[in-house]
C-alpha atoms as a PDB file:
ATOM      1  CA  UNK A   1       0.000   0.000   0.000  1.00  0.00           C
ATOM      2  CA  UNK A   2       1.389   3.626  -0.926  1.00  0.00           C
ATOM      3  CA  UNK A   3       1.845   5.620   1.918  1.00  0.00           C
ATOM      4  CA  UNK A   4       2.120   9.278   1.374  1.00  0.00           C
ATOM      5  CA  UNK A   5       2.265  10.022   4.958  1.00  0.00           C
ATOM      6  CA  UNK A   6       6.083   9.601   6.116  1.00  0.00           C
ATOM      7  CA  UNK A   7       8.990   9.837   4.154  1.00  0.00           C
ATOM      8  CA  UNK A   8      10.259   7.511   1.965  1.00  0.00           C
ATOM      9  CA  UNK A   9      14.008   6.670   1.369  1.00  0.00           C
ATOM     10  CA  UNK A  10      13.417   5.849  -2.366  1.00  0.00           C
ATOM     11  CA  UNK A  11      11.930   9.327  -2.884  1.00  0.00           C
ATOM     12  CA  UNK A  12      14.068  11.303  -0.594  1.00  0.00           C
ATOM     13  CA  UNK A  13      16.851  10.220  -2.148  1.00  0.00           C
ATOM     14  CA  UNK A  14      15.366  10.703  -5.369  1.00  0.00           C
ATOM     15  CA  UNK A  15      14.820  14.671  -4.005  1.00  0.00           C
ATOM     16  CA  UNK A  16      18.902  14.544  -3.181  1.00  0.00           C
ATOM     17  CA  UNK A  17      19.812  13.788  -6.568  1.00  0.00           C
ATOM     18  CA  UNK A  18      17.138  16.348  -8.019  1.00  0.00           C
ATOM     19  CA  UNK A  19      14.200  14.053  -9.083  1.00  0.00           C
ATOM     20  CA  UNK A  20      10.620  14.883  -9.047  1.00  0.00           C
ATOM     21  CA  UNK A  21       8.912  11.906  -7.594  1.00  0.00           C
ATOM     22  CA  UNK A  22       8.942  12.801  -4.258  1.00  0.00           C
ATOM     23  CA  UNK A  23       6.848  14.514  -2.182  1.00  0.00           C
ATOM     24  CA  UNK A  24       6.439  17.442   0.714  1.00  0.00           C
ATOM     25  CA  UNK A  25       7.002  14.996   3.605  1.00  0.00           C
ATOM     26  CA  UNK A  26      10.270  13.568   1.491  1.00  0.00           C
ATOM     27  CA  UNK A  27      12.062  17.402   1.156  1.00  0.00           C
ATOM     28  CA  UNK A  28      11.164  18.256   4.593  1.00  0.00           C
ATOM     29  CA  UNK A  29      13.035  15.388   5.811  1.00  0.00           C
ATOM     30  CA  UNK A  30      16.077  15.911   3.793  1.00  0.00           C
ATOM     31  CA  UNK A  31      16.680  19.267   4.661  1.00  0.00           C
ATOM     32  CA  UNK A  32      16.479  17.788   8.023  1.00  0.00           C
ATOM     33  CA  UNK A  33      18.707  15.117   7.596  1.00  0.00           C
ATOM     34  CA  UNK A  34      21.055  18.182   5.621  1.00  0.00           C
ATOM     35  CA  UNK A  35      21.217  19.771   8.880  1.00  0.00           C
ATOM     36  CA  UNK A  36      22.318  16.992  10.842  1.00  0.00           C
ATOM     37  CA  UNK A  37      25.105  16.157   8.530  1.00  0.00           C
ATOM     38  CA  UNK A  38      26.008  18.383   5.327  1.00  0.00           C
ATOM     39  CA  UNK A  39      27.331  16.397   2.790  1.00  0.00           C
ATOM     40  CA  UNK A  40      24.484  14.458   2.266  1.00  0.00           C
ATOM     41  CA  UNK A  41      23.624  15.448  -1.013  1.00  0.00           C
ATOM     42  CA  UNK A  42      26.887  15.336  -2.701  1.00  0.00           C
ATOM     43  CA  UNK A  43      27.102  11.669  -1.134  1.00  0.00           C
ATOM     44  CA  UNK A  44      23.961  11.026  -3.077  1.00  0.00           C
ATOM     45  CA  UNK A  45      25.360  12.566  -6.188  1.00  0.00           C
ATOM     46  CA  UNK A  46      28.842  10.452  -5.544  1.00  0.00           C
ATOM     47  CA  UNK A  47      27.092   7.011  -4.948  1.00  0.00           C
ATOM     48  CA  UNK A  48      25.229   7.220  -8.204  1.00  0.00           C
ATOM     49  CA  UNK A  49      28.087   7.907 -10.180  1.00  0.00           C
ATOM     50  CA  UNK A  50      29.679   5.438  -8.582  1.00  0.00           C
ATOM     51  CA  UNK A  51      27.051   2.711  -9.316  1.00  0.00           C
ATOM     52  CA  UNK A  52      27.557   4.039 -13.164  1.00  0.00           C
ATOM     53  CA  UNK A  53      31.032   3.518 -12.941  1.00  0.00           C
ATOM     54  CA  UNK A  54      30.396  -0.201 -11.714  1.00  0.00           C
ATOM     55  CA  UNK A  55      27.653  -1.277 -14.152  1.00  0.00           C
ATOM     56  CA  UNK A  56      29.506   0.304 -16.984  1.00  0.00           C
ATOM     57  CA  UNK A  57      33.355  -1.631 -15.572  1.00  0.00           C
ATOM     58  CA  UNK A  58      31.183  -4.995 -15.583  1.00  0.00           C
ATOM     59  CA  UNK A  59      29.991  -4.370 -18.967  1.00  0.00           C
ATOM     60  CA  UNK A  60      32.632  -3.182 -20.901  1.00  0.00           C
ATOM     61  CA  UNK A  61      35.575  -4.471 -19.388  1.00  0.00           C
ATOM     62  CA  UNK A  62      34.507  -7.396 -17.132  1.00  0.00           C
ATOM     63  CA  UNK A  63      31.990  -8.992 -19.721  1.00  0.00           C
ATOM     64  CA  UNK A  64      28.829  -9.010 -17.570  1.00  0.00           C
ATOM     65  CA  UNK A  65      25.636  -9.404 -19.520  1.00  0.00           C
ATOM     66  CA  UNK A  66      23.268  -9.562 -16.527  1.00  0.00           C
ATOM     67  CA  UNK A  67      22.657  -7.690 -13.460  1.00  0.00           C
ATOM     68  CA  UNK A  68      20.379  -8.012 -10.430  1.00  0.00           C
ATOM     69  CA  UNK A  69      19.618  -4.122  -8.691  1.00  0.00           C
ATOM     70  CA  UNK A  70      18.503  -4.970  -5.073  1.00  0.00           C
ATOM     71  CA  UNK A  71      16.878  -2.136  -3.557  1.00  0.00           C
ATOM     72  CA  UNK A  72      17.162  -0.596  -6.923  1.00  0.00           C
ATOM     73  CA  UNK A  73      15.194   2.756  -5.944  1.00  0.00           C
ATOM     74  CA  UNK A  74      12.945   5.458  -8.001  1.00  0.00           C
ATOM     75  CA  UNK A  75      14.015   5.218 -12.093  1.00  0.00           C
ATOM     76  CA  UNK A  76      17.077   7.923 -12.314  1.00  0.00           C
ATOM     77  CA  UNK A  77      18.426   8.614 -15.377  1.00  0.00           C
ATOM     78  CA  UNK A  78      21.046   6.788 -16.713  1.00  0.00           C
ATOM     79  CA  UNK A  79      19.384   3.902 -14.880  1.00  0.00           C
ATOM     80  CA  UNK A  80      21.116   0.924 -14.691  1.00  0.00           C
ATOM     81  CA  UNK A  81      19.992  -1.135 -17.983  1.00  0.00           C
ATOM     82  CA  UNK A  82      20.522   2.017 -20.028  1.00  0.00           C
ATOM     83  CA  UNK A  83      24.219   2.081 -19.007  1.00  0.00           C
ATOM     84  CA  UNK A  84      24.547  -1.895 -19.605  1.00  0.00           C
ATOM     85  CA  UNK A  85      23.109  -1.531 -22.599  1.00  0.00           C
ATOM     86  CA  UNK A  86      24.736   1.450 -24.594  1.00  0.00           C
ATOM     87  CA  UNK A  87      27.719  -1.098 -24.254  1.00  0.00           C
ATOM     88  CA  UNK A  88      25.336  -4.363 -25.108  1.00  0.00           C
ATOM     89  CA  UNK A  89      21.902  -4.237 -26.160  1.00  0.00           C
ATOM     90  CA  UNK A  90      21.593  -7.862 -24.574  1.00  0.00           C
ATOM     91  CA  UNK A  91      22.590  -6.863 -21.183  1.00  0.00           C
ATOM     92  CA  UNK A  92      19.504  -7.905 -19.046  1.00  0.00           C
ATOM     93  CA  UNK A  93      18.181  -6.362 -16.317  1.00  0.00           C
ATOM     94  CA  UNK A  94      15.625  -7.317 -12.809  1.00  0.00           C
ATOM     95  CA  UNK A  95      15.418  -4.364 -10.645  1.00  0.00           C
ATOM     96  CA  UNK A  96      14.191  -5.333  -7.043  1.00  0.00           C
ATOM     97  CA  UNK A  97      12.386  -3.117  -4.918  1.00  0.00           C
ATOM     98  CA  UNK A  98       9.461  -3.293  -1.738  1.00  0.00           C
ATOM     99  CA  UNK A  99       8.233   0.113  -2.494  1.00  0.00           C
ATOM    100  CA  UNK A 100       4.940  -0.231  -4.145  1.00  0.00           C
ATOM    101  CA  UNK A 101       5.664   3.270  -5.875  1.00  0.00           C
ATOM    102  CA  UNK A 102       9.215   2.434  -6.723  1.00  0.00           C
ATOM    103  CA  UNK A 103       7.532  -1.137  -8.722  1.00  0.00           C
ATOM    104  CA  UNK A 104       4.881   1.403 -10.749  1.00  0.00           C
ATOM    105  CA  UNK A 105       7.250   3.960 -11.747  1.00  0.00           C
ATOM    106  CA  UNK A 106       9.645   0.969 -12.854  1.00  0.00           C
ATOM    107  CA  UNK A 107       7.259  -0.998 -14.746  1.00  0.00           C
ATOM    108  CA  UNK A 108       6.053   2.738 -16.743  1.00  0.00           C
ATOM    109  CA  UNK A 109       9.282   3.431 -17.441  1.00  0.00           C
ATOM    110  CA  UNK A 110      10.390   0.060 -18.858  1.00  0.00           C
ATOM    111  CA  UNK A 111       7.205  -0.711 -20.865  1.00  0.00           C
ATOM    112  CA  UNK A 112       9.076  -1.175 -23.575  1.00  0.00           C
ATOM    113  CA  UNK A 113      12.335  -3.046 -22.550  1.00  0.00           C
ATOM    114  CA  UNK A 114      10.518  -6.390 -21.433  1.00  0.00           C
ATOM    115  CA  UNK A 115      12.150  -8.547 -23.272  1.00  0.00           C
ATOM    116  CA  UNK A 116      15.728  -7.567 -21.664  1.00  0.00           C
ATOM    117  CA  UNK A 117      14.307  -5.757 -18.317  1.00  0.00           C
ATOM    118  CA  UNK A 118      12.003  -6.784 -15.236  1.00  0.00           C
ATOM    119  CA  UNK A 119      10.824  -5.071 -11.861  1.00  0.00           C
ATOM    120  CA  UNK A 120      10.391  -7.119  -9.106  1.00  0.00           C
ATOM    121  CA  UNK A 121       8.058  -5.815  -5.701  1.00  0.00           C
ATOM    122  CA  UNK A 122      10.278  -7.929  -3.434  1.00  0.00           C
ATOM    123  CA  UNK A 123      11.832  -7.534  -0.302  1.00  0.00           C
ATOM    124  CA  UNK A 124      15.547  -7.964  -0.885  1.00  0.00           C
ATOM    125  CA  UNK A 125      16.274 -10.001   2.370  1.00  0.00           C
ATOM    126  CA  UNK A 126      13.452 -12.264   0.886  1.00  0.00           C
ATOM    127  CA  UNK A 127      16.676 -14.169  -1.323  1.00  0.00           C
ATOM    128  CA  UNK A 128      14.685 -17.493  -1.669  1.00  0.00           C
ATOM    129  CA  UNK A 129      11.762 -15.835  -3.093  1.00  0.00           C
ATOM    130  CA  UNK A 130      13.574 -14.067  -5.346  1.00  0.00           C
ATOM    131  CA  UNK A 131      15.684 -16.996  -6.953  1.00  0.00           C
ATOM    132  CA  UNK A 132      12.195 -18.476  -7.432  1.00  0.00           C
ATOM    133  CA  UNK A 133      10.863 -15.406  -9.952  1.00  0.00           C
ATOM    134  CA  UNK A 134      11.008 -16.170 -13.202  1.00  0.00           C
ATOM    135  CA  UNK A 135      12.580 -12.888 -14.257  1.00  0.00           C
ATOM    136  CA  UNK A 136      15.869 -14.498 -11.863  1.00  0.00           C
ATOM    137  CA  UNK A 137      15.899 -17.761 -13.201  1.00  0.00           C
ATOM    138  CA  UNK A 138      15.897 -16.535 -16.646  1.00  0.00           C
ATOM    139  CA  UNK A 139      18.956 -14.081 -15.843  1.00  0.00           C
ATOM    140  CA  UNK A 140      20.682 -17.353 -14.421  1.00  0.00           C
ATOM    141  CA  UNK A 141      19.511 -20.295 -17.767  1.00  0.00           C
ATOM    142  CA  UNK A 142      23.066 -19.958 -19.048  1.00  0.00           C
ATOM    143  CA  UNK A 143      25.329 -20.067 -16.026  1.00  0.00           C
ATOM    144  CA  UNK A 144      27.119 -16.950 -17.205  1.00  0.00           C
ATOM    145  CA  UNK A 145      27.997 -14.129 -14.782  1.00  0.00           C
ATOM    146  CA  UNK A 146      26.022 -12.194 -12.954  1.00  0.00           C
ATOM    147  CA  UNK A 147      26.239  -9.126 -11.273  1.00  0.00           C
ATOM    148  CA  UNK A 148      24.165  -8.342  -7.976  1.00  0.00           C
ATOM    149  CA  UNK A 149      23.737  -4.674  -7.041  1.00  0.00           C
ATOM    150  CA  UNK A 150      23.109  -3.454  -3.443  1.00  0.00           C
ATOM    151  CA  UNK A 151      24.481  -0.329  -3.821  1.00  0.00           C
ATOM    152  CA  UNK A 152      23.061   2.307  -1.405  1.00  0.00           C
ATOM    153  CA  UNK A 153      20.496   0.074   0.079  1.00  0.00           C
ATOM    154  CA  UNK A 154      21.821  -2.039   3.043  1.00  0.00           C
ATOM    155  CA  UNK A 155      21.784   0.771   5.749  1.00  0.00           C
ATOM    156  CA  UNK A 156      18.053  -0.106   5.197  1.00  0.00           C
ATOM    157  CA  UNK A 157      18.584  -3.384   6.540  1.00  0.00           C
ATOM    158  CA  UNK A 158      19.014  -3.539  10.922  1.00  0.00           C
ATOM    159  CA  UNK A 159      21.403  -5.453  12.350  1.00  0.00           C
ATOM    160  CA  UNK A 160      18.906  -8.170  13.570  1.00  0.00           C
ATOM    161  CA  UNK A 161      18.219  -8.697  10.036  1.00  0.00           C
ATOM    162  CA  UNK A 162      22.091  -9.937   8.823  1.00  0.00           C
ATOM    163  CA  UNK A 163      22.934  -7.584   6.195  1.00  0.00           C
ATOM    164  CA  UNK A 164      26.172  -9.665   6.107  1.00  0.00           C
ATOM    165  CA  UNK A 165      24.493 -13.350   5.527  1.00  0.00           C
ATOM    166  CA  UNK A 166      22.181 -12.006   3.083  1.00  0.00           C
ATOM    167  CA  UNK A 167      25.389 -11.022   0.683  1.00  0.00           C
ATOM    168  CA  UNK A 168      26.224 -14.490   1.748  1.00  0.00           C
ATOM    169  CA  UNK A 169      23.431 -15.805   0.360  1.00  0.00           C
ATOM    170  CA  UNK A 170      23.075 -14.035  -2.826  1.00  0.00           C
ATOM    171  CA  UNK A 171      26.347 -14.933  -3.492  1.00  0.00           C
ATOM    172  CA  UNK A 172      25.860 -18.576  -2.981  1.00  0.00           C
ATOM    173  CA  UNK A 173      23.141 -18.622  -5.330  1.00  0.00           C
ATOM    174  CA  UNK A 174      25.387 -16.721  -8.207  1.00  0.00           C
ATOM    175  CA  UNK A 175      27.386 -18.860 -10.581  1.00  0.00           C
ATOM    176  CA  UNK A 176      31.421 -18.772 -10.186  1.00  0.00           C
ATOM    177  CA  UNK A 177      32.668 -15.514 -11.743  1.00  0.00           C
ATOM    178  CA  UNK A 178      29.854 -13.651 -10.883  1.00  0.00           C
ATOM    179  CA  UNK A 179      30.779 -10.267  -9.208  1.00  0.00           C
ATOM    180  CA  UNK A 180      28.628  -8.391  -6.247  1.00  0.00           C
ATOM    181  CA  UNK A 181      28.753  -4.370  -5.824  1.00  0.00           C
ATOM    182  CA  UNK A 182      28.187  -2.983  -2.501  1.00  0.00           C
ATOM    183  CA  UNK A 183      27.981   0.221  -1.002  1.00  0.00           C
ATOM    184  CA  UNK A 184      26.472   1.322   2.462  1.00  0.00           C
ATOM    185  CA  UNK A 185      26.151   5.127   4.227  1.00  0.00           C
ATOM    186  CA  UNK A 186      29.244   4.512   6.843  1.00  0.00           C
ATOM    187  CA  UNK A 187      30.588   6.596   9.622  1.00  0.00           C
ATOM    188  CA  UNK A 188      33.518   5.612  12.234  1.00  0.00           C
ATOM    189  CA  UNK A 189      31.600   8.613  14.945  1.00  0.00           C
ATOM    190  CA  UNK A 190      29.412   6.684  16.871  1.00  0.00           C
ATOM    191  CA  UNK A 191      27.502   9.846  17.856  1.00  0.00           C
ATOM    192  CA  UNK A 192      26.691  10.785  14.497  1.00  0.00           C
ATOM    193  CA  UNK A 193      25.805   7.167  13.321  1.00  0.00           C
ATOM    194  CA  UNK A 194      23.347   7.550  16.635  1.00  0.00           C
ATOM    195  CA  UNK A 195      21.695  10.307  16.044  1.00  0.00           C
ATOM    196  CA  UNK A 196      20.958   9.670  12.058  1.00  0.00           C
ATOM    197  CA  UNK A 197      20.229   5.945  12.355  1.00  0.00           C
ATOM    198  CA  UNK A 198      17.062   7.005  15.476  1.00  0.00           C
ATOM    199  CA  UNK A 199      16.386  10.117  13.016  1.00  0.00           C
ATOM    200  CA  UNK A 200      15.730   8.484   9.472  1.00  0.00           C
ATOM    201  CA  UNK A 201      13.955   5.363  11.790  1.00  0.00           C
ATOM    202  CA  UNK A 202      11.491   7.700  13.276  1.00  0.00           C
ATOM    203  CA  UNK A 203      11.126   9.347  10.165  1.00  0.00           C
ATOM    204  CA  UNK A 204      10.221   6.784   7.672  1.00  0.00           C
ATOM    205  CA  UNK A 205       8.250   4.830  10.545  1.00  0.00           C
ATOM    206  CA  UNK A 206      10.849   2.316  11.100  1.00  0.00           C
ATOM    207  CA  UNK A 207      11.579   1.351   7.285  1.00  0.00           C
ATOM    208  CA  UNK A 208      15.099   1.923   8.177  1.00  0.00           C
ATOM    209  CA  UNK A 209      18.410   0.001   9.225  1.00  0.00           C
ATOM    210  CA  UNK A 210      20.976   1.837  10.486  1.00  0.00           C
ATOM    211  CA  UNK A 211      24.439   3.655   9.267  1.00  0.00           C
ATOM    212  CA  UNK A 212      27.436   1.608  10.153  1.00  0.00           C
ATOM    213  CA  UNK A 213      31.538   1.548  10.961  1.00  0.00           C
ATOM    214  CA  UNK A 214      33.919   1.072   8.097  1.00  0.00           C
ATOM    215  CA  UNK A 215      34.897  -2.006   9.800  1.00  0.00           C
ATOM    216  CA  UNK A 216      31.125  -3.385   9.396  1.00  0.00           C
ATOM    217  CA  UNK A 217      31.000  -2.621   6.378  1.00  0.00           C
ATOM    218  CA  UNK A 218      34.288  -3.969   5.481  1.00  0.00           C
ATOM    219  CA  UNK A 219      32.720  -7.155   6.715  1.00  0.00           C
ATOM    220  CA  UNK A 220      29.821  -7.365   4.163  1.00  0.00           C
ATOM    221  CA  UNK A 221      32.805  -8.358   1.470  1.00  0.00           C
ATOM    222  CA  UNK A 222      33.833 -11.677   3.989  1.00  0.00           C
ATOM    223  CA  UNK A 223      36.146 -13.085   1.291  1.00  0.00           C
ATOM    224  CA  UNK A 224      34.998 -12.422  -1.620  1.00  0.00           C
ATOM    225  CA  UNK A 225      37.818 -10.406  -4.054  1.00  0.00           C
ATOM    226  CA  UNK A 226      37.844  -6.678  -4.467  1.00  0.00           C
ATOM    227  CA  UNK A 227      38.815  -5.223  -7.856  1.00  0.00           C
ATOM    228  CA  UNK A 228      40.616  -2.034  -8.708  1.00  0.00           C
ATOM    229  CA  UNK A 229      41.552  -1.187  -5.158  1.00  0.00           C
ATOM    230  CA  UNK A 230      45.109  -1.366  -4.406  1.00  0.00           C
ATOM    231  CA  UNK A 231      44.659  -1.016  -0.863  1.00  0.00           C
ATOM    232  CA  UNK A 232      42.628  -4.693  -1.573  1.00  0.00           C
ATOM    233  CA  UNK A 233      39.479  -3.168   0.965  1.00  0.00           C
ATOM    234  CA  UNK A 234      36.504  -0.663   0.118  1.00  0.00           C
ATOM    235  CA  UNK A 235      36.887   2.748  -0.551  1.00  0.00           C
ATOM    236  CA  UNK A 236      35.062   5.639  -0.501  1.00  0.00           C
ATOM    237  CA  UNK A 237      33.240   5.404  -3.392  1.00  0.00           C
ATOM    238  CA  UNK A 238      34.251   8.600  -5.490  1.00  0.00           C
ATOM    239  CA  UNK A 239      37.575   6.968  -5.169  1.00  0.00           C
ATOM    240  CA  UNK A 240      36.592   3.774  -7.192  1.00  0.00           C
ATOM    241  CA  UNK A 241      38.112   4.307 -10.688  1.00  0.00           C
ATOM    242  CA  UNK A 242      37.093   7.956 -11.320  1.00  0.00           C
ATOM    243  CA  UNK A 243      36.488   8.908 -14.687  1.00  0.00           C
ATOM    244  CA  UNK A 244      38.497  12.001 -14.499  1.00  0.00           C
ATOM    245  CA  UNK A 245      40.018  14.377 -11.800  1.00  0.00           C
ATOM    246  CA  UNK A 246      36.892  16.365 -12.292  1.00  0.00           C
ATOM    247  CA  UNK A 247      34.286  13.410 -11.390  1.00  0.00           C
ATOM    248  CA  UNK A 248      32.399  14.269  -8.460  1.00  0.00           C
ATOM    249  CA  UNK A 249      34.303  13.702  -4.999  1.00  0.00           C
ATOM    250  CA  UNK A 250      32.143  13.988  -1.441  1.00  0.00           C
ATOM    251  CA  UNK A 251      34.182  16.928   0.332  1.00  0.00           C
ATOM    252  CA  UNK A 252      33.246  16.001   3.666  1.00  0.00           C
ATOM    253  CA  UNK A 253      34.107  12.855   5.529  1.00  0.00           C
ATOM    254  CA  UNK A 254      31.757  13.364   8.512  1.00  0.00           C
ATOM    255  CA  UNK A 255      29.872  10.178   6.478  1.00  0.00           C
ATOM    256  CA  UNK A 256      30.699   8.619   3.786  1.00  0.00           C
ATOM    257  CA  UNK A 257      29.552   6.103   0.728  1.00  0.00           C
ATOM    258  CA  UNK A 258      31.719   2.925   1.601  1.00  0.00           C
ATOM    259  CA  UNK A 259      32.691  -0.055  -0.646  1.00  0.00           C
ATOM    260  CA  UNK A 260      33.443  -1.328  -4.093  1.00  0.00           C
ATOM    261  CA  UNK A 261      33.413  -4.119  -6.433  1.00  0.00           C
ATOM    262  CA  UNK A 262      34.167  -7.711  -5.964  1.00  0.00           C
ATOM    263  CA  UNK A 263      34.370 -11.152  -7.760  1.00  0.00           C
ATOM    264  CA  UNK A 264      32.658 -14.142  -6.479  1.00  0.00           C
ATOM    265  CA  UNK A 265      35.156 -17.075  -7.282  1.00  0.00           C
END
């Protein structure tokens, strides 16, 4: 059911990167959550360049014909099939996403990319369920690699609900080669990661997880390998293979986007 009445984190963040789906209640709360820490919109901006970046490395250079976007969000465009496919017009696409409004605005946009695209209302901690949808097991007929996206999206997950299995999990279910990328709001002051964690859970009426260390997030890669890091651990995520010196970089380190890209072997 659409709920109008509290903010959303697929439409606020949709406000941060300058969208128009979003609503009163969603602006209000950003410019709240702007006070409390600064830099959140240019760590908006950042983390969807950085997801370009990533879908565009996997396509071009790393071979990857078909991705999975958990938590995939409001349409923004480039969205992630249009990226995969200026390089292939194969590349295939399921975009996974709980928010009733994020499924209706996906399915309009992609009316007419069926045949290589599909929008999934699913919760992405629900992994059995989703390897069940037809849209999955068709990205998965061939064995070839896949890429699974959770880019943004597992701050929304609490602790109780083991962000860190549930990468497990996915990545058990992905054939060999397959790559994961991952990137999660992170924060090494414990006051700050307090105060927005109880903030954007009161907010969005508990449809929230909670910002996390570097070292927690760190974990969420167990042993799978990162690429083009030479310090072999995340990064912040403006850092991951820029396209220039003039890509956007997040000034401010009072939080940051945390993580990278890594192969499953």
């Amino acid at each position: 059911m659409l709920d109008f009445s509290k903010p959303s984190v697929a439409r606020m963040y949709d406000h941060l990167l300058g969208g128009t789906d979003n609503y009163e209640v969603d602006r209000n709360a950003c410019e709240e959550l702007l006070r409390m820490a600064p830099s959140t919109r240019d760590l908006a901006l950042v983390n969807r360049a950085f997801l370009m970046r990533a879908v565009r490395y996997l396509a071009q250079e790393r071979g990857v014909r078909r991705f999975l976007d958990h938590g995939s969000g409001l349409p923004t465009t480039p969205n992630v099939h249009e990226v995969a496919q200026s390089i292939d017009p194969s590349c295939e696409v399921v975009y996974i996403d709980n928010d009733p409004a994020v499924s209706a605005h996906g399915r309009m946009s992609l009316a007419e990319d069926v045949s290589t695209t599909a929008v999934l209302e699913m919760d992405m901690r629900h992994t059995d369920q989703i390897f069940e949808a037809p849209e999955v097991k068709r990205l998965l007929r061939s064995g070839q690699p896949v890429a699974a996206l959770f880019v943004s999206v597992l701050h929304c997950i609490p602790d109780s609900d083991d962000p860190w299995n549930l990468i497990r999990r996915v990545a058990e279910r992905l054939p060999a080669g397959s790559y994961m990328v991952i990137s999660q709001l992170a924060s090494d002051d414990a006051e700050l990661r307090a105060s927005i964690t109880r903030f954007m859970a009161e907010a969005t009426g508990g449809n929230w997880g909670q910002v996390r260390s570097l070292t927690e997030v760190k974990r969420l890669f167990g042993n799978l390998e990162l690429l083009e890091v030479p310090e072999l651990e995340p990064v912040e995520v403006s850092r991951w293979r820029p396209d220039s010196d003039l890509a956007p970089r997040q000034r401010s380190t009072e939080w940051i986007e945390y993580g990278g890209v890594a192969l499953i072997k």
